[in-house]
N, C-alpha and C. Protein backbone atom coordinates (compact mmCIF):
# COMPACT_ATOMS: atom_id res chain seq x y z
N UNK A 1 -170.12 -170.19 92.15
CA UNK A 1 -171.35 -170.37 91.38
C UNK A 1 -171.21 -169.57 90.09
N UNK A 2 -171.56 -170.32 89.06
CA UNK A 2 -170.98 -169.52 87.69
C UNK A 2 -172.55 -168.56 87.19
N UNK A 3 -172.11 -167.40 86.62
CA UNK A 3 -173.31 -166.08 86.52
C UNK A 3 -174.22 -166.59 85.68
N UNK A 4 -175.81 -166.47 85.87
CA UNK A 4 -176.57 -166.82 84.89
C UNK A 4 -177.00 -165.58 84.40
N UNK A 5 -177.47 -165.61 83.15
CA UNK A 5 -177.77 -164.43 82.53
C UNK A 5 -179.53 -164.26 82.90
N UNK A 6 -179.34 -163.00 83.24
CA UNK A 6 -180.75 -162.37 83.67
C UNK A 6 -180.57 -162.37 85.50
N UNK A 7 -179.69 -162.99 86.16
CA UNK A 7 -179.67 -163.06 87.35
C UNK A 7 -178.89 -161.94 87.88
N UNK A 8 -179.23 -161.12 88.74
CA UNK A 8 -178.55 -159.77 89.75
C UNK A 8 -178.63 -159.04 88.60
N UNK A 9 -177.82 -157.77 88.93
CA UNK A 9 -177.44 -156.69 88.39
C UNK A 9 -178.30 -155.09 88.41
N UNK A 10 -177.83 -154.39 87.45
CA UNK A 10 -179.36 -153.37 87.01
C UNK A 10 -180.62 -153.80 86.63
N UNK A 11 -181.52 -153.29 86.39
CA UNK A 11 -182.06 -154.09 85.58
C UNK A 11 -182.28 -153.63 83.90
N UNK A 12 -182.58 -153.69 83.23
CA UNK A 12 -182.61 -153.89 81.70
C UNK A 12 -183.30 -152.78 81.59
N UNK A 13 -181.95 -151.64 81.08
CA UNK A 13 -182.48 -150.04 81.05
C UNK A 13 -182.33 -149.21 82.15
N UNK A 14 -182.19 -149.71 83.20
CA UNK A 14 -181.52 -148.69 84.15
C UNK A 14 -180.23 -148.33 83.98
N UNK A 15 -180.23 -147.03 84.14
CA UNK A 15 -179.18 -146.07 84.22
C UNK A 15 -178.02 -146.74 85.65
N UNK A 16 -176.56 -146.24 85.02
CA UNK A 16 -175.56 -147.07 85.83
C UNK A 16 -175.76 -145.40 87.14
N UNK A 17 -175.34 -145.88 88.31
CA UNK A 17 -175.04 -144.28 89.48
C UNK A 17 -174.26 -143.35 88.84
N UNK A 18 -173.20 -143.67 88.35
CA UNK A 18 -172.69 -142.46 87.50
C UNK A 18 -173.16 -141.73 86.49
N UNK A 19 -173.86 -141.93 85.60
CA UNK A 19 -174.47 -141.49 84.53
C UNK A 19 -175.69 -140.59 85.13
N UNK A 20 -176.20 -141.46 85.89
CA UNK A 20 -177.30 -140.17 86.65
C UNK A 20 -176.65 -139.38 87.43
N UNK A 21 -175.95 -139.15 88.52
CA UNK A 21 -175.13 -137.97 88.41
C UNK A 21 -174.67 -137.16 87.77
N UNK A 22 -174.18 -137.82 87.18
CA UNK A 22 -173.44 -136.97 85.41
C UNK A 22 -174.69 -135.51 85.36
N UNK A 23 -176.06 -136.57 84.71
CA UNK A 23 -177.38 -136.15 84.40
C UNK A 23 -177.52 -134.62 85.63
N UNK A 24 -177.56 -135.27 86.69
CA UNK A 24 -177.87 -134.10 87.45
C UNK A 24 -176.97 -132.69 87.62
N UNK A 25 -175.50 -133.29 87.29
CA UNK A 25 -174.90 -131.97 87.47
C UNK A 25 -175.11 -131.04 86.00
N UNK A 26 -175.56 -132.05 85.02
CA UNK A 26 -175.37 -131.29 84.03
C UNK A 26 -176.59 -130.54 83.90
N UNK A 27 -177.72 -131.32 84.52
CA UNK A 27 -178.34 -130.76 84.13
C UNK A 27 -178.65 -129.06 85.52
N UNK A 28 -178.31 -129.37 86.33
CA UNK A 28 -177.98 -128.00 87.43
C UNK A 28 -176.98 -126.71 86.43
N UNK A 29 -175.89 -127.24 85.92
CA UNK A 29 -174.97 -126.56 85.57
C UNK A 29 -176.11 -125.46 83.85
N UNK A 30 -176.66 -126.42 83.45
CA UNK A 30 -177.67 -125.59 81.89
C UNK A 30 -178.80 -125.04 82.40
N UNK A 31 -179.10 -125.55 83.85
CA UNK A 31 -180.09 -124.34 84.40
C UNK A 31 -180.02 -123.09 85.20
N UNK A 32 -178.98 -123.12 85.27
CA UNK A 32 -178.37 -122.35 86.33
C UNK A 32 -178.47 -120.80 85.65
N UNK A 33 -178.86 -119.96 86.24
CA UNK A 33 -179.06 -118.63 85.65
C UNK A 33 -177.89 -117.75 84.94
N UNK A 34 -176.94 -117.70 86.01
CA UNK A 34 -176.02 -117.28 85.40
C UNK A 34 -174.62 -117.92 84.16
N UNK A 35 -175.04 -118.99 83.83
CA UNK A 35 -174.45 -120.30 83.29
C UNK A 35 -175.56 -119.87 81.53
N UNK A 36 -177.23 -119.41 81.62
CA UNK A 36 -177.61 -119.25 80.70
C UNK A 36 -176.76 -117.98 80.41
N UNK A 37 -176.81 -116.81 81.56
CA UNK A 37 -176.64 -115.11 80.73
C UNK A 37 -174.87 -115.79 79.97
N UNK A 38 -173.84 -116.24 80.71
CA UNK A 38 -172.75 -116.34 79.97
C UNK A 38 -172.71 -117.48 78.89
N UNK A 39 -173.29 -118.30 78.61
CA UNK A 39 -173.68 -119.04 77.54
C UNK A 39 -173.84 -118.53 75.78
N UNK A 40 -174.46 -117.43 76.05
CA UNK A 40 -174.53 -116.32 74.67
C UNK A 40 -173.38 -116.04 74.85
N UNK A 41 -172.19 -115.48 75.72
CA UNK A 41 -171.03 -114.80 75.74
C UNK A 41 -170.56 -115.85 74.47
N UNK A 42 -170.64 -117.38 75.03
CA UNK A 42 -169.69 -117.94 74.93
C UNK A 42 -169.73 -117.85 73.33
N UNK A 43 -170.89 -118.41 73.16
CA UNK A 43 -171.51 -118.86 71.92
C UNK A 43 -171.46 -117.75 70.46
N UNK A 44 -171.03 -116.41 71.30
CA UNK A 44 -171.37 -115.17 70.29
C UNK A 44 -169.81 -114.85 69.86
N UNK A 45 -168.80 -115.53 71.11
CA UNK A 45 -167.35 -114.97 70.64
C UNK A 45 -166.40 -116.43 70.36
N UNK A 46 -167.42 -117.50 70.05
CA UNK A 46 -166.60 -118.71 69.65
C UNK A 46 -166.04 -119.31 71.01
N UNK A 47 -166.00 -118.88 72.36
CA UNK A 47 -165.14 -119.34 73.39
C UNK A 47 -165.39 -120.77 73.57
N UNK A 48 -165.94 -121.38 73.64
CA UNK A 48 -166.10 -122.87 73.64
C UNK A 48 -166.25 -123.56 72.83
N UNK A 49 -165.84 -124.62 73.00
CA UNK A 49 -165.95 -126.35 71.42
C UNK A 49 -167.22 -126.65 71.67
N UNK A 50 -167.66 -126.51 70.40
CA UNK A 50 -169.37 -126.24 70.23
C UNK A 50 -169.29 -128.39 70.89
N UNK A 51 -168.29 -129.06 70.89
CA UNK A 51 -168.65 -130.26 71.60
C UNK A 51 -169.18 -130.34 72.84
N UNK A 52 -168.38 -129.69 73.64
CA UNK A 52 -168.48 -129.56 75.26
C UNK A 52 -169.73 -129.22 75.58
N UNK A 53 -170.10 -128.06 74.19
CA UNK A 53 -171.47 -127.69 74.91
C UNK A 53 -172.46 -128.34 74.04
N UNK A 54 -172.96 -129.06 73.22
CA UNK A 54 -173.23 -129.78 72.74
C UNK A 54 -173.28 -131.50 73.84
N UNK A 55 -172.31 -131.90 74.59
CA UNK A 55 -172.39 -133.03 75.57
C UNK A 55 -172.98 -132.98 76.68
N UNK A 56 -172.93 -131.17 76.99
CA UNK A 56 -173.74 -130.58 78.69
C UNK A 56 -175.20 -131.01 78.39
N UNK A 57 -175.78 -130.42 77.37
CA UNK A 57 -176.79 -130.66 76.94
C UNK A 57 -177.74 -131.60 76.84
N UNK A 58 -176.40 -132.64 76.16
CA UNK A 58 -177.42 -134.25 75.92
C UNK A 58 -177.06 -134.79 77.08
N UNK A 59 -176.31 -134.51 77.81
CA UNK A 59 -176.39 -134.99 79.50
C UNK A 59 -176.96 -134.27 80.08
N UNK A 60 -177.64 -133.29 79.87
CA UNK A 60 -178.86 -133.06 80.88
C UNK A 60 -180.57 -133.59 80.25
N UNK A 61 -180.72 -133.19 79.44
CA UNK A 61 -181.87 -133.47 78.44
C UNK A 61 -181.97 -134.56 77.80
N UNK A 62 -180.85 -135.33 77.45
CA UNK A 62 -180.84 -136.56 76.55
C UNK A 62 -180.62 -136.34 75.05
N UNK A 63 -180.35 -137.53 74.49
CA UNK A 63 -179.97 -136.94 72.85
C UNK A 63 -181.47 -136.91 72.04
N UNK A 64 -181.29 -135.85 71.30
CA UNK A 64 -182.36 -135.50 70.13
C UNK A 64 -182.98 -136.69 69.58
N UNK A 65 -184.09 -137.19 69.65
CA UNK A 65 -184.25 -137.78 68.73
C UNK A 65 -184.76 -137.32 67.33
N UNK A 66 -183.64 -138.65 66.08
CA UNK A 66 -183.47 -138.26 64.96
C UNK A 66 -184.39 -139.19 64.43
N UNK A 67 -185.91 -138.42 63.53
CA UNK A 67 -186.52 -139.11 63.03
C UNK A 67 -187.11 -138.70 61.32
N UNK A 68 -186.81 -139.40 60.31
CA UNK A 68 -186.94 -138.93 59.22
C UNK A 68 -188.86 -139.37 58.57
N UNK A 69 -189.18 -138.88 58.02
CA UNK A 69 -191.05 -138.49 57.58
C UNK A 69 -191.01 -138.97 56.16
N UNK A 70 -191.10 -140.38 55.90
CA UNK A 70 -191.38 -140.18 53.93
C UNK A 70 -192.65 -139.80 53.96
N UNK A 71 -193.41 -139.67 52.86
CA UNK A 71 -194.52 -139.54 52.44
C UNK A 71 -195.12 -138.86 50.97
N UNK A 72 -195.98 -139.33 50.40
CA UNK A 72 -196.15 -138.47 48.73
C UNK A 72 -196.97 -137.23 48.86
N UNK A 73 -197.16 -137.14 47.63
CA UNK A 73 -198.25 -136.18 47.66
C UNK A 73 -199.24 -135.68 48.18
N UNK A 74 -199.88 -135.07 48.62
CA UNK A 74 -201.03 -134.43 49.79
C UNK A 74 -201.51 -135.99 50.63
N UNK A 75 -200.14 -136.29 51.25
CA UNK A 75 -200.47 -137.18 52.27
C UNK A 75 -200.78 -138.86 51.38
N UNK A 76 -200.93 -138.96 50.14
CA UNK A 76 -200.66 -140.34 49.62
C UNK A 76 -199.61 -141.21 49.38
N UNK A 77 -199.87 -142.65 50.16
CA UNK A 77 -198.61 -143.65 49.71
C UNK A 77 -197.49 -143.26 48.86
N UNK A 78 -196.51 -143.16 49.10
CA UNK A 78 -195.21 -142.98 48.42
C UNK A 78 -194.73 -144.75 47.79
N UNK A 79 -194.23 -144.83 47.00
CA UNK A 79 -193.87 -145.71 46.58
C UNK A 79 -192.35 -146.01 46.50
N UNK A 80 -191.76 -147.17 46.93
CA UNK A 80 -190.19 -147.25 47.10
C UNK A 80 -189.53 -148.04 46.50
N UNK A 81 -188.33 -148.08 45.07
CA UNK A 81 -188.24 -149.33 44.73
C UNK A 81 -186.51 -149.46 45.31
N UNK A 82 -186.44 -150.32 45.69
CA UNK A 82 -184.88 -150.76 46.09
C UNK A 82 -184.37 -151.69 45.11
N UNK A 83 -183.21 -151.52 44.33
CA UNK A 83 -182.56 -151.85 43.56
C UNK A 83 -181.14 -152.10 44.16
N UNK A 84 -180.61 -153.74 44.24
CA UNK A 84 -179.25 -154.18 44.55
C UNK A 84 -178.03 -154.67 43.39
N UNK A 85 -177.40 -153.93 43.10
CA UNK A 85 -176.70 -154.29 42.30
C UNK A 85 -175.35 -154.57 43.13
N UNK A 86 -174.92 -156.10 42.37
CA UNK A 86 -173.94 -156.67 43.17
C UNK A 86 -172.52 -156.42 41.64
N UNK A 87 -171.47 -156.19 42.25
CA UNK A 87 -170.26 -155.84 41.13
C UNK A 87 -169.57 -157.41 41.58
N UNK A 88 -168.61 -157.53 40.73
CA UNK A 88 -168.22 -159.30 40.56
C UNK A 88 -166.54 -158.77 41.11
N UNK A 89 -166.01 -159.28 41.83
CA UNK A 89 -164.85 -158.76 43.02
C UNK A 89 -163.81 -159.10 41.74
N UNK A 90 -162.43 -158.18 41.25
CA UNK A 90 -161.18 -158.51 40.85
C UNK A 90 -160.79 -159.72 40.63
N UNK A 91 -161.01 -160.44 39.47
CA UNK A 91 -160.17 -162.24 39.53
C UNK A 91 -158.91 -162.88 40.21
N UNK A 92 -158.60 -161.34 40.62
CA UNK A 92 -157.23 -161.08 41.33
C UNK A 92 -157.49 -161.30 43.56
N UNK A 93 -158.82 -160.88 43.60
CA UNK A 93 -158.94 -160.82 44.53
C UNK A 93 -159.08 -162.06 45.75
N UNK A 94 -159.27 -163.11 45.23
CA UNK A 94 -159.24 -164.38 46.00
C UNK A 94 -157.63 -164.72 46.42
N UNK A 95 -156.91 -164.63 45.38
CA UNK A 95 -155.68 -164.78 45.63
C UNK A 95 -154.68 -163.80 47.13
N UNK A 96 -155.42 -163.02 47.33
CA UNK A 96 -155.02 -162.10 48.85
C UNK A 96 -154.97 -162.44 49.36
C-alpha cells in the first residue's frame, strides 16, 4: 500500500523519542547542583567550547527566541521605504 501523506507517523510538531531524552538529560545534567558550582569553574578559566555549553542549554530550555522591536518616536509609526536596485549581469555572463 503506497504512504499517503498525513497518514501514521508523529504527529505535526511532536518531538521524535530521542530528542526528548536528549531534553531530559540535558536538562538533569544544567540542574544538577554540583554541575551549576563547577560551571563558573569552567566558564572563569576558559575550560570548555563555549559550544558544548551553549547546546546543553538549548537542549534543556530550548533556543532563545530572537525577536527584533521597530518603532519611532515616543511610540509613533515608523515609516519604511524599501528600495530594489537591480545591476544588469556582465554581457559576458550568458555565455558561461
Amino acid at each position: 500500500m503506497p504512504f499517503t501523506k498525513g497518514q501514521g507517523g508523529r504527529p505535526k510538531g511532536a518531538r521524535n523519542k530521542s530528542a526528548g531524552e536528549a531534553q531530559k538529560l540535558c536538562l538533569r545534567l544544567v540542574s544538577d547542583p554540583d554541575y551549576r558550582k563547577r560551571i563558573k569553574q569552567r566558564l572563569v578559566t576558559g575550560g570548555l567550547p563555549p559550544g558544548i555549553e551553549a547546546m546543553l542549554w538549548h537542549y534543556a530550555y530550548g533556543k532563545p527566541i530572537e525577536q527584533v522591536e521597530f518603532g519611532g518616536m515616543d511610540g509613533e509609526p515608523m515609516t519604511v521605504q524599501v528600495i530594489h536596485k537591480y545591476v544588469a549581469a556582465p554581457p559576458d555572463a550568458a555565455a558561461r
